[in-house]
C-alpha atoms as a PDB file:
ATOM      1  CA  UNK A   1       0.000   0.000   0.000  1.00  0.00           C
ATOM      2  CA  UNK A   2       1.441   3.217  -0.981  1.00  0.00           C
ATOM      3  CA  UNK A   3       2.465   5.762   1.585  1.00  0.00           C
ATOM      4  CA  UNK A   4       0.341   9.298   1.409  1.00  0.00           C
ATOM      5  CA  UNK A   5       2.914  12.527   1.861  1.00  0.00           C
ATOM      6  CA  UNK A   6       1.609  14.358   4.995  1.00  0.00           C
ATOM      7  CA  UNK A   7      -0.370  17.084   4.324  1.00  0.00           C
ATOM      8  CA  UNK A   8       1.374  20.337   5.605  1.00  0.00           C
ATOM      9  CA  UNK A   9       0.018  23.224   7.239  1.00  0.00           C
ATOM     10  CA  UNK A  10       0.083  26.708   6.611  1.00  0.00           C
ATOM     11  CA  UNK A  11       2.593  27.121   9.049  1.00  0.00           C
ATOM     12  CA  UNK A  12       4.887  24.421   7.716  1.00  0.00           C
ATOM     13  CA  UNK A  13       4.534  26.006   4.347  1.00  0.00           C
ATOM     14  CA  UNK A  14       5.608  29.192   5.348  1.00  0.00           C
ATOM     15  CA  UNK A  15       8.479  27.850   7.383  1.00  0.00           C
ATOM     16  CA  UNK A  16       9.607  25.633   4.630  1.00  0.00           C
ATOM     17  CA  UNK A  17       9.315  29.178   1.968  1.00  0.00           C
ATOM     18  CA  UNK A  18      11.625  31.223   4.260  1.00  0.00           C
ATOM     19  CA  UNK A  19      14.239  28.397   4.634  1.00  0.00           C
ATOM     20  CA  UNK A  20      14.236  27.923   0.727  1.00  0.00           C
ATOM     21  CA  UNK A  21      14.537  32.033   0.883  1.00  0.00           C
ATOM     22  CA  UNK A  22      17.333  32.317   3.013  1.00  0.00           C
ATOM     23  CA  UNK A  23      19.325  29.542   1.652  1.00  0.00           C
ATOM     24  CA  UNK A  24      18.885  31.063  -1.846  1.00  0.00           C
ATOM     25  CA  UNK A  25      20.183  34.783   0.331  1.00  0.00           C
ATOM     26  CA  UNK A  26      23.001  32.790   1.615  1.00  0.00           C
ATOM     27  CA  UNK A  27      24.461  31.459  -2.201  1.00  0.00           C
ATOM     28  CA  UNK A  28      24.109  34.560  -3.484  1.00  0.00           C
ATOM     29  CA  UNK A  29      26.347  36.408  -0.493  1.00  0.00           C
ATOM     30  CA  UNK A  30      28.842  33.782  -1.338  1.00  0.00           C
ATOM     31  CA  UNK A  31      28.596  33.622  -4.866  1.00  0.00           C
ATOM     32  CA  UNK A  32      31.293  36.737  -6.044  1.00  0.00           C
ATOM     33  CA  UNK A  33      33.789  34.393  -4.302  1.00  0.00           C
ATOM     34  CA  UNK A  34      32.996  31.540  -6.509  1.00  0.00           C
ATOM     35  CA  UNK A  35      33.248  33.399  -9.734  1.00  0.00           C
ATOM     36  CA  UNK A  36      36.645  32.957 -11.839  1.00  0.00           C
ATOM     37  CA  UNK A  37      37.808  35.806 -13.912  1.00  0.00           C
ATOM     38  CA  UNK A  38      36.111  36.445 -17.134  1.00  0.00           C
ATOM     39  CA  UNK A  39      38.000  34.841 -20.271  1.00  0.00           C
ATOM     40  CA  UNK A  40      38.178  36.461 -23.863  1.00  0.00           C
ATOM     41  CA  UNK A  41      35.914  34.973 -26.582  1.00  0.00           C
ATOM     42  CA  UNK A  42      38.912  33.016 -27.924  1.00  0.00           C
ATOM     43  CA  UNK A  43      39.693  31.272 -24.734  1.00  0.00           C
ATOM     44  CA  UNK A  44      35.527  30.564 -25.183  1.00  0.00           C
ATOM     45  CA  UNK A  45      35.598  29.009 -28.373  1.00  0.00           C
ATOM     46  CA  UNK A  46      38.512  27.065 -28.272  1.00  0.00           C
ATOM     47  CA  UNK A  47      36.848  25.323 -25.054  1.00  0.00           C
ATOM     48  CA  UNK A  48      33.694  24.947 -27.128  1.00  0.00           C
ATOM     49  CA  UNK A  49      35.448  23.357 -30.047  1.00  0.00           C
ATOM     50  CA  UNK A  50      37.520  21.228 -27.597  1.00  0.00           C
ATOM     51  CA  UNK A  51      33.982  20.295 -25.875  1.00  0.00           C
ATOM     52  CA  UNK A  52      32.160  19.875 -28.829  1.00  0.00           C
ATOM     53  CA  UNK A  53      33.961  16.807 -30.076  1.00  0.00           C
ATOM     54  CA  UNK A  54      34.977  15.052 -27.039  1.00  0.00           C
ATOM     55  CA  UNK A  55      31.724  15.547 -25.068  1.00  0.00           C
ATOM     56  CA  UNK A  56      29.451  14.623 -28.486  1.00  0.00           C
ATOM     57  CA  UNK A  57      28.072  11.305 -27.330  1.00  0.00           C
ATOM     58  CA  UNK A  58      28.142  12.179 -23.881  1.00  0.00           C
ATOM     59  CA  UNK A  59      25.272  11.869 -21.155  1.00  0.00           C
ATOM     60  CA  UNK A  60      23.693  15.000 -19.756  1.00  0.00           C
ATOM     61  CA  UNK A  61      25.284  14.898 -16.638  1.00  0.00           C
ATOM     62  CA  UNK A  62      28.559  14.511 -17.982  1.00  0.00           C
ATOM     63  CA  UNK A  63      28.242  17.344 -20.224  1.00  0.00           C
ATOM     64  CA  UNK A  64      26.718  19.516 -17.059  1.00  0.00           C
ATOM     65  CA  UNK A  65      29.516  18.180 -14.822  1.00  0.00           C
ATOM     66  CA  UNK A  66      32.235  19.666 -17.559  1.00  0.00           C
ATOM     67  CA  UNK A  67      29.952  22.938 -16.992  1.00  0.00           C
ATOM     68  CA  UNK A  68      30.338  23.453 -13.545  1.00  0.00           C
ATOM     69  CA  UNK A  69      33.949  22.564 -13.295  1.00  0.00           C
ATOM     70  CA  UNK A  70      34.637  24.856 -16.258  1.00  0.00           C
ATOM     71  CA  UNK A  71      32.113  27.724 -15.919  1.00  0.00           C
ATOM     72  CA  UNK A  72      30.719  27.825 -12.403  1.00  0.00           C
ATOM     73  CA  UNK A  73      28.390  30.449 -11.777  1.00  0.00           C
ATOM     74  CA  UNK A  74      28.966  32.174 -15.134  1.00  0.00           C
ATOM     75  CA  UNK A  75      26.362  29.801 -16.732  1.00  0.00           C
ATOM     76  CA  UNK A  76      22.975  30.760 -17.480  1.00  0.00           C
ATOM     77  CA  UNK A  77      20.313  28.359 -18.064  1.00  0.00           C
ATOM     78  CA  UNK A  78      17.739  29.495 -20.524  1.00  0.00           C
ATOM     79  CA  UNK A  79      13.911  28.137 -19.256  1.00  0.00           C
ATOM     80  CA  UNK A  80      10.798  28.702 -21.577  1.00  0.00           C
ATOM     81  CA  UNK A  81       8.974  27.126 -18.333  1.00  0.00           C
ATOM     82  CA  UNK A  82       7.167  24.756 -20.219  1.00  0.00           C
ATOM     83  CA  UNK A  83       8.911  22.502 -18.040  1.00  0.00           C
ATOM     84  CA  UNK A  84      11.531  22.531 -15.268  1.00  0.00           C
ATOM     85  CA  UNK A  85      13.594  19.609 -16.265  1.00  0.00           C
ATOM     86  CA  UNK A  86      16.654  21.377 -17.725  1.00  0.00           C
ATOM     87  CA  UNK A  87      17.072  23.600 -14.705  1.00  0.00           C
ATOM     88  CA  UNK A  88      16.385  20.927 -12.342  1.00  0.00           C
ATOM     89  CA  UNK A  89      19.336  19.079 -14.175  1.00  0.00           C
ATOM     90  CA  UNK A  90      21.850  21.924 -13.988  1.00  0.00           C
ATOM     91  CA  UNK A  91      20.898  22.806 -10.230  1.00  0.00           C
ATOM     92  CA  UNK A  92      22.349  19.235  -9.828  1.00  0.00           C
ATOM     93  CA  UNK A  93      25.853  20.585 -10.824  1.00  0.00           C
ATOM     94  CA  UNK A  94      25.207  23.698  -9.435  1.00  0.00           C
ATOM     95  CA  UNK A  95      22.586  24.612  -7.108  1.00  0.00           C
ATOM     96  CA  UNK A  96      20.957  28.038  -7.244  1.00  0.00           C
ATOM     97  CA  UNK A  97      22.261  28.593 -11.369  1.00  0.00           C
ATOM     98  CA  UNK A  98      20.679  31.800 -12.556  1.00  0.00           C
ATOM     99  CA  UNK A  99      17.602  30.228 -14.641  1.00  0.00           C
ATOM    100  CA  UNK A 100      16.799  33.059 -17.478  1.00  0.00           C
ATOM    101  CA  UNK A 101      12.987  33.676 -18.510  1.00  0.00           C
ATOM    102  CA  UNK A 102      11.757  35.605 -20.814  1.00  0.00           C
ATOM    103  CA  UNK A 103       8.741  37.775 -19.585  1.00  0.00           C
ATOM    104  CA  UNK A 104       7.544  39.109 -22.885  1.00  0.00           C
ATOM    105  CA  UNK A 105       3.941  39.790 -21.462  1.00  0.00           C
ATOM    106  CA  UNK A 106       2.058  37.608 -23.654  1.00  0.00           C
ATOM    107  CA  UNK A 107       2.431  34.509 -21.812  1.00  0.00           C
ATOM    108  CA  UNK A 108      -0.215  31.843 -20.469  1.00  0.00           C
ATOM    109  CA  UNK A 109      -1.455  32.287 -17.145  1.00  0.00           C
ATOM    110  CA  UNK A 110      -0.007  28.689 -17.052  1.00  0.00           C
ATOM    111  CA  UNK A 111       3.808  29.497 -18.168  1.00  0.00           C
ATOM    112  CA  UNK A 112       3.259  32.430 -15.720  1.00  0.00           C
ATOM    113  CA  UNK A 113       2.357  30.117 -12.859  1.00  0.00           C
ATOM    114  CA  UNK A 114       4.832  27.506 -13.017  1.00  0.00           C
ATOM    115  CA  UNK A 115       7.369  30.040 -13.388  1.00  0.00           C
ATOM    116  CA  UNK A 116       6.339  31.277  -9.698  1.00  0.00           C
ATOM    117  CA  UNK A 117       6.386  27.427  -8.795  1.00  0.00           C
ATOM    118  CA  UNK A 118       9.854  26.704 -10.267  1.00  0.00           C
ATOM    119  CA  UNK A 119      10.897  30.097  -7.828  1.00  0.00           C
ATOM    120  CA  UNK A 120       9.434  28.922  -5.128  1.00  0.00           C
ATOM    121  CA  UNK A 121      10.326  25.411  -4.283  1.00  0.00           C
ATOM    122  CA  UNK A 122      13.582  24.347  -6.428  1.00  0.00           C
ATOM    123  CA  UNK A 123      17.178  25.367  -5.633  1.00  0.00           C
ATOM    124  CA  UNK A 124      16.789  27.662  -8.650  1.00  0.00           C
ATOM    125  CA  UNK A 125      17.678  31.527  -9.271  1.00  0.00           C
ATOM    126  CA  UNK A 126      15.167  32.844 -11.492  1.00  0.00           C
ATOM    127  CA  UNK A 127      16.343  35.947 -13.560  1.00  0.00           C
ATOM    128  CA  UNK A 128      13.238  37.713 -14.790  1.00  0.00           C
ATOM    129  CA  UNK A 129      14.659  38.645 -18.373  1.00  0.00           C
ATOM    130  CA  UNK A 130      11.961  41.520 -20.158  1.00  0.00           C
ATOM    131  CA  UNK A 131      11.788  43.621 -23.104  1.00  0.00           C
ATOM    132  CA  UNK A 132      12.725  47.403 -23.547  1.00  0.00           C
ATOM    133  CA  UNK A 133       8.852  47.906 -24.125  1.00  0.00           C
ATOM    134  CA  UNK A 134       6.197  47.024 -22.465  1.00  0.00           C
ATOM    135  CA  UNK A 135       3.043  45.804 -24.277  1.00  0.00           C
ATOM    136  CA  UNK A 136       1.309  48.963 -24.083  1.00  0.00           C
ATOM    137  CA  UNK A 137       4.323  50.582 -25.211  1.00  0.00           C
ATOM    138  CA  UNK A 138       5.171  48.468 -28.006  1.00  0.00           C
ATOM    139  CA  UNK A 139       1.313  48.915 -29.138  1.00  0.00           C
ATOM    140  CA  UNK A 140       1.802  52.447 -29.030  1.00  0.00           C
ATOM    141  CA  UNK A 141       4.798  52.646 -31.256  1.00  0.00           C
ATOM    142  CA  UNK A 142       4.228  49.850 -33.701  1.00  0.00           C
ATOM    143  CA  UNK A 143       0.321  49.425 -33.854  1.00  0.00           C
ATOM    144  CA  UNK A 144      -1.233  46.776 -31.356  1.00  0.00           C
ATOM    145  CA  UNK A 145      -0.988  42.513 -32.267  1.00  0.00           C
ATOM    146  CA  UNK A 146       2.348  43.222 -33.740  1.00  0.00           C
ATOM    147  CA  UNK A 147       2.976  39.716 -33.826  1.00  0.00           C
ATOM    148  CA  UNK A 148       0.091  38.811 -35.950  1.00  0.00           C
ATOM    149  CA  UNK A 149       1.483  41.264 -38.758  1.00  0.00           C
ATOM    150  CA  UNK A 150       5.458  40.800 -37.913  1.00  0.00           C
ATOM    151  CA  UNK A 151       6.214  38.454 -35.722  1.00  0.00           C
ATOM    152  CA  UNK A 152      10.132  38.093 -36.462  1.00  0.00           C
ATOM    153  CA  UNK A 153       9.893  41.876 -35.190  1.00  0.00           C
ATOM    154  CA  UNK A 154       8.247  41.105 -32.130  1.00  0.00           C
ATOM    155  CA  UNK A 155      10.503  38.706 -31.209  1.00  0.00           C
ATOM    156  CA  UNK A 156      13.755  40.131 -31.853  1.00  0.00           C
ATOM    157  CA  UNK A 157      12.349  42.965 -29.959  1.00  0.00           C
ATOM    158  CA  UNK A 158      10.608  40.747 -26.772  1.00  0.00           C
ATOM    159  CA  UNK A 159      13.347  37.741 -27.125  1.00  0.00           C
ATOM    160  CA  UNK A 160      15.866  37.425 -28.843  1.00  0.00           C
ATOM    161  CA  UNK A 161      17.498  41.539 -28.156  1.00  0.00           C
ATOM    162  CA  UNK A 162      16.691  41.579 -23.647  1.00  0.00           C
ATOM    163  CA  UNK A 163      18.399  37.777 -23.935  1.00  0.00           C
ATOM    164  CA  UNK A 164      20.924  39.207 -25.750  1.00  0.00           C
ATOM    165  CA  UNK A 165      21.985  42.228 -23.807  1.00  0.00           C
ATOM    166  CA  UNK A 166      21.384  39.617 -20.479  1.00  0.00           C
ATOM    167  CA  UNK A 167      23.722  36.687 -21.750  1.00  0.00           C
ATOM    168  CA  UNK A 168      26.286  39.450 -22.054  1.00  0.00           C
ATOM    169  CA  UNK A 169      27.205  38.842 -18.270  1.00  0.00           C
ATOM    170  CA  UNK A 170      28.000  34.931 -18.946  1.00  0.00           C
ATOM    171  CA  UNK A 171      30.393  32.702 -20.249  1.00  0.00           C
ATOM    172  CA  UNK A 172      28.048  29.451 -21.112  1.00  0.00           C
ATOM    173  CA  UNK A 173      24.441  29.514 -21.897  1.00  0.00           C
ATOM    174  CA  UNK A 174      22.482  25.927 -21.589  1.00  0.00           C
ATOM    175  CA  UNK A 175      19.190  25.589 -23.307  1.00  0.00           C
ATOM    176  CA  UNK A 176      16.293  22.900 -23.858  1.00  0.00           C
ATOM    177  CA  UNK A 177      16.744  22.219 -27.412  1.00  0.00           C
ATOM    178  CA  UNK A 178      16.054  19.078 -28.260  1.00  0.00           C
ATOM    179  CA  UNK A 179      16.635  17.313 -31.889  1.00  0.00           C
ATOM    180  CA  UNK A 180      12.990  15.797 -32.176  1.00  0.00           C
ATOM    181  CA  UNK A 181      11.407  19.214 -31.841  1.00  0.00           C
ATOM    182  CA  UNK A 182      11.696  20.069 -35.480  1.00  0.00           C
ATOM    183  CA  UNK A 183      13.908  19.462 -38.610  1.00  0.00           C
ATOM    184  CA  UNK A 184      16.109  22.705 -38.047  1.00  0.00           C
ATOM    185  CA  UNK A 185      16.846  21.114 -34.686  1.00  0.00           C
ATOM    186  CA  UNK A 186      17.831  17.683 -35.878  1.00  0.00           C
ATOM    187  CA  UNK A 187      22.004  18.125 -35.925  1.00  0.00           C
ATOM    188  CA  UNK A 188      21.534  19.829 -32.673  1.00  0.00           C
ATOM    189  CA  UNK A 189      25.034  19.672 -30.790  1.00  0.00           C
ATOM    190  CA  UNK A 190      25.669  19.140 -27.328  1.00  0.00           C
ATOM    191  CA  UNK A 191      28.744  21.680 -27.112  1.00  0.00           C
ATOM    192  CA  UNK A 192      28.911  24.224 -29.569  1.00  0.00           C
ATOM    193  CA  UNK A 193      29.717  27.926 -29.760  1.00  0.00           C
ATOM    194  CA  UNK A 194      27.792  30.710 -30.349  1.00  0.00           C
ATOM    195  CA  UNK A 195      29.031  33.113 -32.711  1.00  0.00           C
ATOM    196  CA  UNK A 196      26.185  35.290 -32.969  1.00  0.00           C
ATOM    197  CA  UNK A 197      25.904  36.276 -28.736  1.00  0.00           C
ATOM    198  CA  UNK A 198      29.947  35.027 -28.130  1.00  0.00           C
ATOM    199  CA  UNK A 199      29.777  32.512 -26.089  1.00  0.00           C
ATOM    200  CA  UNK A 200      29.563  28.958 -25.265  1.00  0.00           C
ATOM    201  CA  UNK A 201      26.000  27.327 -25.777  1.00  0.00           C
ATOM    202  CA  UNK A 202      25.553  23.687 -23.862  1.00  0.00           C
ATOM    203  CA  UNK A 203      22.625  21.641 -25.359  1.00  0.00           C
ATOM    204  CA  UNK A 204      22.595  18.922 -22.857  1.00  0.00           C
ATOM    205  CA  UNK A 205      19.043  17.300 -23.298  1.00  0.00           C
ATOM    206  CA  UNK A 206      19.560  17.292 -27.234  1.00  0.00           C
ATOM    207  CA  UNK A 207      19.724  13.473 -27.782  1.00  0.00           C
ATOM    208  CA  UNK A 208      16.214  12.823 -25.471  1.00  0.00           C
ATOM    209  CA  UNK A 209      12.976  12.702 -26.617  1.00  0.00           C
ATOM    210  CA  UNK A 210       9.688  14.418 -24.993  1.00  0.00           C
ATOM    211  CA  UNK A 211       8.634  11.028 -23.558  1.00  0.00           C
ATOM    212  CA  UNK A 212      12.290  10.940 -21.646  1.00  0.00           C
ATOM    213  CA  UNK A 213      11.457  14.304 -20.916  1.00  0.00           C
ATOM    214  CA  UNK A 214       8.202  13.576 -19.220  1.00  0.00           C
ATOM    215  CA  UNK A 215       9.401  10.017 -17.718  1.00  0.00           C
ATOM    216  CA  UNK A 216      12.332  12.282 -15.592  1.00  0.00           C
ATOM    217  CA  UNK A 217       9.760  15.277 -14.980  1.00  0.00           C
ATOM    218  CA  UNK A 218       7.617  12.505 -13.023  1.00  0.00           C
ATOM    219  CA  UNK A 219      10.570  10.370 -11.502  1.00  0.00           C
ATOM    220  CA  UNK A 220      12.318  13.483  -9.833  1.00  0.00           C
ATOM    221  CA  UNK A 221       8.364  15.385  -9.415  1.00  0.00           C
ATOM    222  CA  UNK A 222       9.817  18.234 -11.257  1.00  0.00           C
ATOM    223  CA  UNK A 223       7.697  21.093 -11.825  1.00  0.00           C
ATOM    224  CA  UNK A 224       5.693  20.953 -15.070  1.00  0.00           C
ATOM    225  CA  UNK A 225       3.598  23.351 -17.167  1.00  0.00           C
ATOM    226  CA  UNK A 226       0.150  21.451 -17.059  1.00  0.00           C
ATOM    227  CA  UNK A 227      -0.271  22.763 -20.778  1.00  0.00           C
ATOM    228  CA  UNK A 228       2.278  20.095 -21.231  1.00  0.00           C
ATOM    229  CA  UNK A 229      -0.353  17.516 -20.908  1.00  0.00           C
ATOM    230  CA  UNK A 230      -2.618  19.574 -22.909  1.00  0.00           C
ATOM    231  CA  UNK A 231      -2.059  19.104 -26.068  1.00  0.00           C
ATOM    232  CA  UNK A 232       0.788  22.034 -26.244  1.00  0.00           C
ATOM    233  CA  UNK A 233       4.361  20.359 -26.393  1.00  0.00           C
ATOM    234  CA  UNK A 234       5.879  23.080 -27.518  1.00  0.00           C
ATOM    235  CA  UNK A 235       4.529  26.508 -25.256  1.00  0.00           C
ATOM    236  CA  UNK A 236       5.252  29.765 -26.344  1.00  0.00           C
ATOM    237  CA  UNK A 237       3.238  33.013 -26.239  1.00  0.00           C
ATOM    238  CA  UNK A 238      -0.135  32.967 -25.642  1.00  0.00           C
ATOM    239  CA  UNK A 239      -0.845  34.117 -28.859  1.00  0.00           C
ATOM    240  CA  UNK A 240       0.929  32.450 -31.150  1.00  0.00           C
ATOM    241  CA  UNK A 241       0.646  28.977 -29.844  1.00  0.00           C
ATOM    242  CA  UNK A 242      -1.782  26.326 -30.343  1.00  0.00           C
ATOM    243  CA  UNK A 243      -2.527  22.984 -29.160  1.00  0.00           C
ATOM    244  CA  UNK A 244      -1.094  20.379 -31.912  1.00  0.00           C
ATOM    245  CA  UNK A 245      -2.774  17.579 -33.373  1.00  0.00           C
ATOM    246  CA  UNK A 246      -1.574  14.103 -33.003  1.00  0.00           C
ATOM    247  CA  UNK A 247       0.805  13.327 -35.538  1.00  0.00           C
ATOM    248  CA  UNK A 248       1.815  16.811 -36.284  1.00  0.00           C
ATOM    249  CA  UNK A 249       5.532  17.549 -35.430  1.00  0.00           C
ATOM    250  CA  UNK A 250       5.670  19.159 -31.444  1.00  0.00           C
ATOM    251  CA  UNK A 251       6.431  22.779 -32.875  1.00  0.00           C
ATOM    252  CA  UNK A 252       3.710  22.715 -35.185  1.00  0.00           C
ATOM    253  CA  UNK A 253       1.502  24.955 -33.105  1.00  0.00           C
ATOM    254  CA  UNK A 254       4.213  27.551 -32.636  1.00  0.00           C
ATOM    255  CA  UNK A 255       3.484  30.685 -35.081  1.00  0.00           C
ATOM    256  CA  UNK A 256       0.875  28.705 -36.424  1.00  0.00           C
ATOM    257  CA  UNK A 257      -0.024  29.554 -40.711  1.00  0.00           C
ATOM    258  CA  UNK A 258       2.777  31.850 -40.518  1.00  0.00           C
ATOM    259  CA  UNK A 259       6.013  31.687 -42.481  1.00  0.00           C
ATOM    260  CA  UNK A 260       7.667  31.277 -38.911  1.00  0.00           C
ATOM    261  CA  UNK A 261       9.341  28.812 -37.317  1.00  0.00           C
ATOM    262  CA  UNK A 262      12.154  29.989 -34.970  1.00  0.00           C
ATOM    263  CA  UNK A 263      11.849  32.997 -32.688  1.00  0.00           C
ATOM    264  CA  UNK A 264      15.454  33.605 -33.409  1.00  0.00           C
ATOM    265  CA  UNK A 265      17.288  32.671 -30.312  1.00  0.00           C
ATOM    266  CA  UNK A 266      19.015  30.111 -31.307  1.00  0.00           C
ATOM    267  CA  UNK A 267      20.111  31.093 -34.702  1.00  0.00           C
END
C-alpha cells in the first residue's frame, strides 16, 4: 500500500518558503567568491570546439559536470517554463544557477504560474529577463498585435534583443533544445559555440525525446507546465501557440499559418 505525503500546514509552508529564501540569500552572499575571472571569446571558443567533439556522445550529466567545473556560476540556463527539467538538471551541478525567462507579457497564465512554482520550491535563481517595451508601449509605437502582422519583429524585440543584452554577463548559456522538436533542430550539438551572442551554448538534453522528458519530470516530481499535458508540447506566447494535433511535429503549433518557425534565439 502506498504511503500518502503528509499534508502540511500553513505554518509548515511558510516555514519551509523562508528556509528555501534564506538559503537562496546565503548562495548569493557567497557567490562573487565563486566566480573565476572572465576569459576572452577566444579562450571561449577554443573550449567549445575542444567540448564539442569530445563531449558529443556524452550523457547529460557529464556534459553539465564539464559545466560546472569549467564555468561555475557564469552559466545561465535558458527556461521557456514549459517545463523545469533542464534547470532541475543543472541545479544538480550547481545549485541556485541563474535560470533566465523571458517575460515578454504575452504569456499563459499557465507558463506564468509555473514560473512562480519553479521560484518557489527548487534550488533555482530565477532571472526575470523583459523587453525594452512594455506591451502597451510596443502597441503604441508599432500598432497593437504586432505579432500577428510581424512576428520576427516582435521577437527580436521581446526575445531574442533583452536575452541578448542579459547573456552578455556569462560565459556558457544551456538551453532545452532538443533534436525531435523540429527538422532545423535535428544536428543539434551538445557543445557548440555561439558566434552570434559570443559565447559557449551547452545543449545537454539534445539526444532525449519528450517522452524521456516527461518520464524524468515525473521520476524526480519536477515542476511541469500542465499545458504540457494539454495538447501544447511546444509553449510559447499565448498568442501564437496552439494545441497540436496528433501526428503533427511538437512545434507545429508555434506561429501557427505563418512563415515562422524559430523565434530567433538560437540562430
Amino acid at each position: 500500500m502506498t504511503e500518502t505525503a503528509p499534508v502540511l500546514t500553513l505554518a509548515d509552508q511558510r516555514r519551509r518558503q523562508v528556509e528555501h529564501d534564506a538559503a537562496r540569500a546565503e548562495h548569493h552572499q557567497q557567490r562573487p567568491g565563486l566566480l573565476a575571472p572572465r576569459r576572452s571569446p577566444e579562450e571561449l571558443k577554443a573550449l567549445a570546439e575542444e567540448a564539442s567533439e569530445r563531449l558529443a556522445d556524452a550523457t547529460a550529466d557529464e556534459v553539465l559536470a564539464w559545466v560546472a567545473e569549467t564555468f561555475g556560476y557564469r552559466t545561465a540556463v535558458a527556461c521557456s517554463m514549459a517545463d523545469a527539467v533542464l534547470p532541475d538538471v543543472v541545479a544538480r551541478h550547481l545549485p541556485w544557477v541563474d535560470t533566465l525567462f523571458l517575460d515578454t507579457g504575452y504569456h499563459f497564465a499557465e507558463t506564468v504560474g509555473t514560473r512562480d512554482a519553479v521560484e518557489s520550491t527548487m534550488q533555482l535563481t530565477v532571472v526575470d529577463v523583459t523587453p525594452k517595451r512594455t506591451v502597451a508601449e510596443q502597441d503604441a509605437e508599432f500598432g497593437k498585435d504586432l505579432f500577428s502582422r510581424d512576428p520576427g519583429l516582435c521577437c527580436q524585440m521581446r526575445k531574442v534583443e533583452p536575452l541578448a543584452e542579459t547573456l552578455a554577463d556569462y560565459e556558457v548559456w544551456v538551453t532545452g533544445v532538443r533534436r525531435e522538436d523540429s527538422w532545423l533542430r535535428a544536428g543539434t550539438p551538445l557543445v557548440e559555440w555561439d558566434e552570434k551572442n559570443s559565447m559557449v551554448k551547452v545543449n545537454p538534453l539534445a539526444a532525449w525525446t519528450f517522452d524521456e522528458l516527461l518520464a524524468y519530470a515525473a521520476e524526480h516530481d519536477v515542476v511541469i507546465n500542465p499545458l504540457l499535458n494539454d495538447g501544447y508540447p511546444s509553449i510559447g506566447c499565448e498568442p501564437c501557440t496552439r494545441r497540436v494535433e496528433p501526428g503533427e511535429d511538437p512545434r507545429a503549433g508555434r506561429w501557427a499559418g505563418l512563415d515562422k518557425s524559430e523565434c530567433g534565439l538560437h540562430g
